[in-house]
C-alpha atoms as a PDB file:
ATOM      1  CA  UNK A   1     -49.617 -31.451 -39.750  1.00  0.00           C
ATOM      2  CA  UNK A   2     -51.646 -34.154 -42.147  1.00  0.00           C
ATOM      3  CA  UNK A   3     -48.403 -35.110 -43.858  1.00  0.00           C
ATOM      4  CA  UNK A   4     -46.864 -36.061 -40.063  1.00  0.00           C
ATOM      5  CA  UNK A   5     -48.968 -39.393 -40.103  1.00  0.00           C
ATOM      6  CA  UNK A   6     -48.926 -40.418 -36.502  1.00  0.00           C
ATOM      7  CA  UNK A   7     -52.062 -41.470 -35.254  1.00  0.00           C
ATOM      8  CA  UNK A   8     -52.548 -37.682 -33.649  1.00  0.00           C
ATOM      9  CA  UNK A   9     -51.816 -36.315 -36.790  1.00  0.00           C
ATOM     10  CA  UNK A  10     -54.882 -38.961 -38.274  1.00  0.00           C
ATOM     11  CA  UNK A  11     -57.230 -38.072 -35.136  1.00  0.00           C
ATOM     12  CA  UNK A  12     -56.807 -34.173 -35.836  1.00  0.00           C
ATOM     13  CA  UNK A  13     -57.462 -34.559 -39.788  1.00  0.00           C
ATOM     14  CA  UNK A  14     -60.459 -36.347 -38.812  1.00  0.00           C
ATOM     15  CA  UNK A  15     -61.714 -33.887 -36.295  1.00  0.00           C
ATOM     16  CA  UNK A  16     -60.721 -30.218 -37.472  1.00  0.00           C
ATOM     17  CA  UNK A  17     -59.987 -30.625 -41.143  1.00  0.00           C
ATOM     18  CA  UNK A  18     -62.965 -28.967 -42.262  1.00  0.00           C
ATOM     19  CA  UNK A  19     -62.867 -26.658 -39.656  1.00  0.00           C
ATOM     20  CA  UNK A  20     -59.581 -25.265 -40.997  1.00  0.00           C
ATOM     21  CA  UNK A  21     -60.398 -25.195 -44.450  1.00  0.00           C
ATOM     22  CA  UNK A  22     -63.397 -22.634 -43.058  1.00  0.00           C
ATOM     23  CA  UNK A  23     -61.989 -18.917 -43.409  1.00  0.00           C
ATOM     24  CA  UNK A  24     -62.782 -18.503 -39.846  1.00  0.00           C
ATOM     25  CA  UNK A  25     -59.620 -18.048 -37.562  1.00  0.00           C
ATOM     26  CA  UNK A  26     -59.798 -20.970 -35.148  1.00  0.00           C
ATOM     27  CA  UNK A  27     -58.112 -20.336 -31.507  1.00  0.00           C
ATOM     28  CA  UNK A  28     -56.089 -23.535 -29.900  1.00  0.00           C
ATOM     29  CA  UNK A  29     -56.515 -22.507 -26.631  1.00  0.00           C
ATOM     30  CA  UNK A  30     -56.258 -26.274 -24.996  1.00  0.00           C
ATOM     31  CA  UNK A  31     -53.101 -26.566 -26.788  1.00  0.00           C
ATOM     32  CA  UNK A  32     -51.811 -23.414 -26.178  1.00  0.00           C
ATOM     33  CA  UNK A  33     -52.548 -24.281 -21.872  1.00  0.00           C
ATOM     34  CA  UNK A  34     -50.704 -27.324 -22.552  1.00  0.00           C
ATOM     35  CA  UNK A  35     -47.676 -25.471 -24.397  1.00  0.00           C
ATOM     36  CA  UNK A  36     -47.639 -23.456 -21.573  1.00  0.00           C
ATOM     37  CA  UNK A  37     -46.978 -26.224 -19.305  1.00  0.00           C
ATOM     38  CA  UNK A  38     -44.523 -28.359 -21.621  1.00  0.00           C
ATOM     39  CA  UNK A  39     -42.928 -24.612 -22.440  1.00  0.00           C
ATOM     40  CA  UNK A  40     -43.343 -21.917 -20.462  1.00  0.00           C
ATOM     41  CA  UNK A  41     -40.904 -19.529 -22.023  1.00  0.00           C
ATOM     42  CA  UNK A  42     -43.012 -19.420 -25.190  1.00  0.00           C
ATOM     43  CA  UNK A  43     -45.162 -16.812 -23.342  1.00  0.00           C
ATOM     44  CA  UNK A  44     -44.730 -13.231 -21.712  1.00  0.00           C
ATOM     45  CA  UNK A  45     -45.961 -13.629 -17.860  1.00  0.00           C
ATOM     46  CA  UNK A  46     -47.138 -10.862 -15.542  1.00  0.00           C
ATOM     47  CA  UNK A  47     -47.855 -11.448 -11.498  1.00  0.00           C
ATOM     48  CA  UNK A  48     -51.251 -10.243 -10.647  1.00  0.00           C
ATOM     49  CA  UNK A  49     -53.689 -10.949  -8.235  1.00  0.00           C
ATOM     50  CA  UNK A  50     -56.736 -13.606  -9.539  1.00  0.00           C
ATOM     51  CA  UNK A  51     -59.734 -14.502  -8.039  1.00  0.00           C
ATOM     52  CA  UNK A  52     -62.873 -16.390  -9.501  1.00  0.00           C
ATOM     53  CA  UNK A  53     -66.302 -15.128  -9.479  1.00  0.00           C
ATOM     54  CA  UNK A  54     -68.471 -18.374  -7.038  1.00  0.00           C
ATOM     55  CA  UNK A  55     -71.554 -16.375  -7.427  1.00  0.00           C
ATOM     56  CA  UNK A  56     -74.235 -17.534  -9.406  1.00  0.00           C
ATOM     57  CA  UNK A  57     -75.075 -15.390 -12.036  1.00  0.00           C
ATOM     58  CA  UNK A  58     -73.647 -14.286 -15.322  1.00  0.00           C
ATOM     59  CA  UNK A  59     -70.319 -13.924 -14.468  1.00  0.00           C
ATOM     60  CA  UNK A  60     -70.119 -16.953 -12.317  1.00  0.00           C
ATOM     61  CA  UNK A  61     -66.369 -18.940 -13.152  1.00  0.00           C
ATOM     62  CA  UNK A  62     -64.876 -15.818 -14.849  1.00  0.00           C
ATOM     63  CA  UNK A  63     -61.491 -15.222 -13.536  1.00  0.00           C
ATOM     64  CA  UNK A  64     -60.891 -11.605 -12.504  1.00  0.00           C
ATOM     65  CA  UNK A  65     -56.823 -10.268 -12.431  1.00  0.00           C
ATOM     66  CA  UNK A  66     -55.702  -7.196 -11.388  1.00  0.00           C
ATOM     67  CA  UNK A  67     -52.085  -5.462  -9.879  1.00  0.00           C
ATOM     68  CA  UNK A  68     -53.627  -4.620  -6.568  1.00  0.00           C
ATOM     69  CA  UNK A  69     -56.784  -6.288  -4.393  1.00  0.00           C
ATOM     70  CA  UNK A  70     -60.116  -4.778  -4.467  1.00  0.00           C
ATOM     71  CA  UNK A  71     -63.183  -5.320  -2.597  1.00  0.00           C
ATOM     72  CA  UNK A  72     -64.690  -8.571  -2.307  1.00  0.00           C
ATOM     73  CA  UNK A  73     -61.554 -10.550  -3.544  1.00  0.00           C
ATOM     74  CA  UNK A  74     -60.015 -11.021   0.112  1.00  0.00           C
ATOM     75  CA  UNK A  75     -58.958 -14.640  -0.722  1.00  0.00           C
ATOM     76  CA  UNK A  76     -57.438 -14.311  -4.211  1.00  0.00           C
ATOM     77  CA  UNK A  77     -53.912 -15.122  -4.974  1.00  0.00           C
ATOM     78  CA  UNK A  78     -51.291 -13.802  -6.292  1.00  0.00           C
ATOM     79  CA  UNK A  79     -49.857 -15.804  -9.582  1.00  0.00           C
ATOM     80  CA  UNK A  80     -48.083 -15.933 -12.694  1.00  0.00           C
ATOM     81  CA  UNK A  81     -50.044 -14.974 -15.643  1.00  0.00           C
ATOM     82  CA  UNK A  82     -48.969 -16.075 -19.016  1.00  0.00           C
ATOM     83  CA  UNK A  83     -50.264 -13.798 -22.253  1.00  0.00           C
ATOM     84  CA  UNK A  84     -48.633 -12.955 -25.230  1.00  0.00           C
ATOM     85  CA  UNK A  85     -47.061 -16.416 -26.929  1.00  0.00           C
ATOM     86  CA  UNK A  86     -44.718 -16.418 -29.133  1.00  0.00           C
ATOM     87  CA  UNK A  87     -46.856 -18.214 -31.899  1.00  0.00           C
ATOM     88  CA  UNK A  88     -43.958 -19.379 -34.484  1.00  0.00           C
ATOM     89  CA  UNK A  89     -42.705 -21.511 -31.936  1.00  0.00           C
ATOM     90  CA  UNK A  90     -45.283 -22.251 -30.441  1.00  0.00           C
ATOM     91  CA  UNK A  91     -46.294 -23.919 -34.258  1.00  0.00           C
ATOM     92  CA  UNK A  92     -43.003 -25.487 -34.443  1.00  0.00           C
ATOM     93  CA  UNK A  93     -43.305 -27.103 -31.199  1.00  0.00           C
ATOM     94  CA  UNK A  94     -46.776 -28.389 -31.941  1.00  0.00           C
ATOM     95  CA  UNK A  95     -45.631 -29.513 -35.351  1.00  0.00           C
ATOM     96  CA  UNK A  96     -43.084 -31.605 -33.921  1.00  0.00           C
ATOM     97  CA  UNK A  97     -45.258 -33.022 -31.122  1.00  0.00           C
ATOM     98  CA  UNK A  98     -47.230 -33.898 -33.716  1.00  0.00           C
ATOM     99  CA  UNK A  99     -44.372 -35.728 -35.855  1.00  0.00           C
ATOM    100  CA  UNK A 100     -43.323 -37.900 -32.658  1.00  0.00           C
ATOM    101  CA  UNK A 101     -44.709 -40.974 -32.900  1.00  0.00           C
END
């Protein structure tokens, strides 16, 4: 990604580098909700029914999915779920996004 040398490319060596040189396993998940957008097919998708929690308290702005409604959800929709990405290209596409100046 470092050897791309656009000015993302500079802005993420300045930012993560040391982060990925940790051992820890760091998660993209902004740029995976943005692949998702620019790519859908990378991902699997299911159709289930999501609502999120409004009450305060410790769950409050979790989203809750499931295949059929249950009790208190009377206003959740039903929507297109993505899970499961196909990580290779999902690298390869961010790799070249990357490269584009």
């Amino acid at each position: 990604i470092i050897s791309a040398d656009t000015p993302v490319a500079r802005i993420l060596e300045t930012t993560m580098s040391e982060a990925f040189q940790s051992k820890n396993r760091h998660l993209m998940y902004d740029q995976t909700a943005v692949a998702g957008v620019i790519a859908p097919s990378l991902f699997q998708k299911t159709r289930l029914i999501v609502d999120v929690d409004t009450h305060p308290g410790i769950n409050y702005g979790v989203s809750v999915g499931g295949t059929s409604p249950w009790p208190g959800a009377e206003g959740a929709r039903t929507i297109d779920v993505q899970y499961d990405i196909d990580w290779e290209r999902f690298i390869e596409l961010f790799i070249e996004r990357l490269r584009t100046k």
